[in-house]
Each structure stands twice: as structure tokens, then as C-alpha cells.
Protein backbone atom coordinates (compact mmCIF):
# COMPACT_ATOMS: atom_id res chain seq x y z
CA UNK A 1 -9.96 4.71 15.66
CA UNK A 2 -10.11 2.18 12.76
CA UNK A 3 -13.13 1.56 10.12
CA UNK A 4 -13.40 -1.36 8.04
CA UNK A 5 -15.35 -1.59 5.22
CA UNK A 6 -16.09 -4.90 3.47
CA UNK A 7 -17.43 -4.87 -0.09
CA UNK A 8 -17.75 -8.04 -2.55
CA UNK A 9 -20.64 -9.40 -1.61
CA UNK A 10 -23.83 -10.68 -3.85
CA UNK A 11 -25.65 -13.57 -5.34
CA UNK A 12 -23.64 -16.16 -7.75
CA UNK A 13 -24.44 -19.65 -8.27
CA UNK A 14 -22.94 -22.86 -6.83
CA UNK A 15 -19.55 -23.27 -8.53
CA UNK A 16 -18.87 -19.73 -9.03
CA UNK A 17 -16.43 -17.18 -7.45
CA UNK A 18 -16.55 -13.91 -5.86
CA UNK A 19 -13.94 -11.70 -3.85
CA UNK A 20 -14.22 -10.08 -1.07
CA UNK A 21 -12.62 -6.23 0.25
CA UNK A 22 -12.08 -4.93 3.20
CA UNK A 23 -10.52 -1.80 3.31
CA UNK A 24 -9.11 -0.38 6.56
CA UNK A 25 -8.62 3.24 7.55
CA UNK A 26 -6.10 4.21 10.42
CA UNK A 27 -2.35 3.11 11.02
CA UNK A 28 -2.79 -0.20 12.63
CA UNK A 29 -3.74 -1.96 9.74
CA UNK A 30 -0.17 -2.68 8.56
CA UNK A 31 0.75 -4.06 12.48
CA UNK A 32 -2.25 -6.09 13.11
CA UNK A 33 -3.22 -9.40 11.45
CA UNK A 34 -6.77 -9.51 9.43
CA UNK A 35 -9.37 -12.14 9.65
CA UNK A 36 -12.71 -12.99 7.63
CA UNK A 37 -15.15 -14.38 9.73
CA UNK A 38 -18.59 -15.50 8.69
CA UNK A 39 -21.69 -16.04 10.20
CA UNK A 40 -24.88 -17.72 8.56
CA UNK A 41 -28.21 -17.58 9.60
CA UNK A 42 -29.15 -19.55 13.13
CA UNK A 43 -25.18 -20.44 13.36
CA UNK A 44 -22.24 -18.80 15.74
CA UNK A 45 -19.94 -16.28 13.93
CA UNK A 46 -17.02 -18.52 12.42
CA UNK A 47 -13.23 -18.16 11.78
CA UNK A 48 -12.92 -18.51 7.62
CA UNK A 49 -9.38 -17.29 7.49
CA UNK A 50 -6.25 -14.83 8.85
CA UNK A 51 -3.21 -13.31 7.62
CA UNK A 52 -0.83 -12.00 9.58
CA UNK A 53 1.03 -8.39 8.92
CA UNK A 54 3.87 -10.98 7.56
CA UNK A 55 1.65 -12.36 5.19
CA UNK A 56 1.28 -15.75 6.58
CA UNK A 57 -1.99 -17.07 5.95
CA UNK A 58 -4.49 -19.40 7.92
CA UNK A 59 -7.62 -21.24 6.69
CA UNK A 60 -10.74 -23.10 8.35
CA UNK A 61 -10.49 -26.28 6.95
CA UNK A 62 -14.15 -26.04 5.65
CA UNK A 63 -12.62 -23.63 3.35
CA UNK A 64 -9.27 -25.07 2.32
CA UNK A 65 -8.22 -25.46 -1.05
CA UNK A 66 -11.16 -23.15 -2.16
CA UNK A 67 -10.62 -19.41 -0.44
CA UNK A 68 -7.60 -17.15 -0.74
CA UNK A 69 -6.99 -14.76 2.02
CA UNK A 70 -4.60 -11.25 0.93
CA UNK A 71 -3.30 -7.74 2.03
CA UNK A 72 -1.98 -4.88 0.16
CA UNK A 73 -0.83 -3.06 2.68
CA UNK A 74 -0.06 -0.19 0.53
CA UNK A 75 -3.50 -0.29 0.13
CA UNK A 76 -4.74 -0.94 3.64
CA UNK A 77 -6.63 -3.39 1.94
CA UNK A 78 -7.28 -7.25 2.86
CA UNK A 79 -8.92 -9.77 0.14
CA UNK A 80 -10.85 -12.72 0.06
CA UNK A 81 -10.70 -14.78 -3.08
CA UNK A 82 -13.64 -17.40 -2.95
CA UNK A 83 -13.92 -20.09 -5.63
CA UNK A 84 -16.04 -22.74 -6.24
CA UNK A 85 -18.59 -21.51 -3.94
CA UNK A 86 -21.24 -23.69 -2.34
CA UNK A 87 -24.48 -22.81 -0.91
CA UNK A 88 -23.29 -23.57 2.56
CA UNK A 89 -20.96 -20.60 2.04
CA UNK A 90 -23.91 -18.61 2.07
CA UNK A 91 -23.20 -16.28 4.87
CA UNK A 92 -22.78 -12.46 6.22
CA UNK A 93 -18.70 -12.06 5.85
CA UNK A 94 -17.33 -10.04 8.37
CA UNK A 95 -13.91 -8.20 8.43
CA UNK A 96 -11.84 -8.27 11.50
CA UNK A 97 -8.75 -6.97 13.10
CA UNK A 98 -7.01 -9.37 15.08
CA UNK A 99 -5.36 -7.91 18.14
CA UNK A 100 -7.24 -4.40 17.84
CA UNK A 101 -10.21 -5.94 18.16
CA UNK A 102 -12.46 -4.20 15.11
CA UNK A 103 -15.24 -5.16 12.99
CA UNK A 104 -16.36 -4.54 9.52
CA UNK A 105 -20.75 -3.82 9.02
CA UNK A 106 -20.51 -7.15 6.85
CA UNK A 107 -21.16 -8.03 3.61
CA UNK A 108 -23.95 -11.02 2.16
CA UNK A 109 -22.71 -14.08 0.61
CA UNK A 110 -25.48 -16.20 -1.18
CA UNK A 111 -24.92 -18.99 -2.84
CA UNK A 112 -27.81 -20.50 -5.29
CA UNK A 113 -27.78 -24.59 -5.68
């Protein structure tokens, strides 16, 4: 069984940065690549970024240039460093494990104009 539990999360104004944490119990973290997802109100669940258990990284082009995607996997930990934040960013982030198939509870991103 593996948990994931994302904290971060909050209210910051357009231009600002937050990161996000997921930390994962159980040993398949350091096998299995991570992915944020996010999903904002009305809209499907999107892809915001991966990296694999090599550390190779992926990003959804909305986000390019602007979010940072990390694992410690000494820490069973994955990251996501947002900067310069917009208010379409404003979204419930969701922690995810790639081949295993587990989710994160979420965490709110809101972004003020």
C-alpha cells in the first residue's frame, strides 16, 4: 500500500511562488515515476509535470519555463517549485504515482489577479 500526501498549497498573488510536497510512504516510491496533475474547477484533471525514478523531468507546456518538478528519494519526497504564478494556475494539485497507479487527497492552488 502507498499514501501520498501533498502539502504546499494556499493563496498568493499573481506573480508569486509557492512549492508544492508530496511525500510518499511505502517502497515503490524510489521505482516508480511521480507526476503533479491539476484539476480546476469545471475542467478535466490535467498532466502539469513527471519525473521519472532517473530524475528526468517532463513539463505541460502551459507550465514550461515557470514550474520545477523534484524527488529526494532519500526522502520519499517529490517537489513542485511554481513561480510566477497566474490565476489560471488556480487549481486542486494532485500527487500521482505513475505506473502504481496512486493518488494524493490534493492540495488548493489559488492564485489572486
Amino acid at each position: 500500500q502507498v499514501r501520498l500526501v501533498e502539502s504546499g498549497g494556499g493563496l498568493v498573488r499573481a506573480g508569486g511562488s509557492l512549492r508544492l510536497s508530496c511525500a510518499a510512504s511505502g517502497a515503490i516510491f524510489r521505482l516508480d515515476a511521480m507526476d503533479w496533475y491539476r484539476q480546476a474547477p469545471g475542467k478535466q484533471r490535467e498532466l502539469v509535470a513527471t519525473v521519472t525514478n532517473g530524475g528526468s523531468t517532463n513539463y505541460a507546456d502551459s507550465v514550461k519555463g515557470r514550474f520545477t518538478i523534484s524527488r529526494d528519494n532519500g526522502k520519499n519526497t517529490v517537489y513542485l517549485q511554481m513561480n510566477s504564478l497566474k490565476p489560471e494556475d488556480t487549481a486542486v494539485y494532485y500527487c500521482h504515482s505513475t505506473l502504481s497507479n496512486y493518488w494524493g487527497q490534493g492540495t488548493q492552488v489559488t492564485v489572486s489577479s
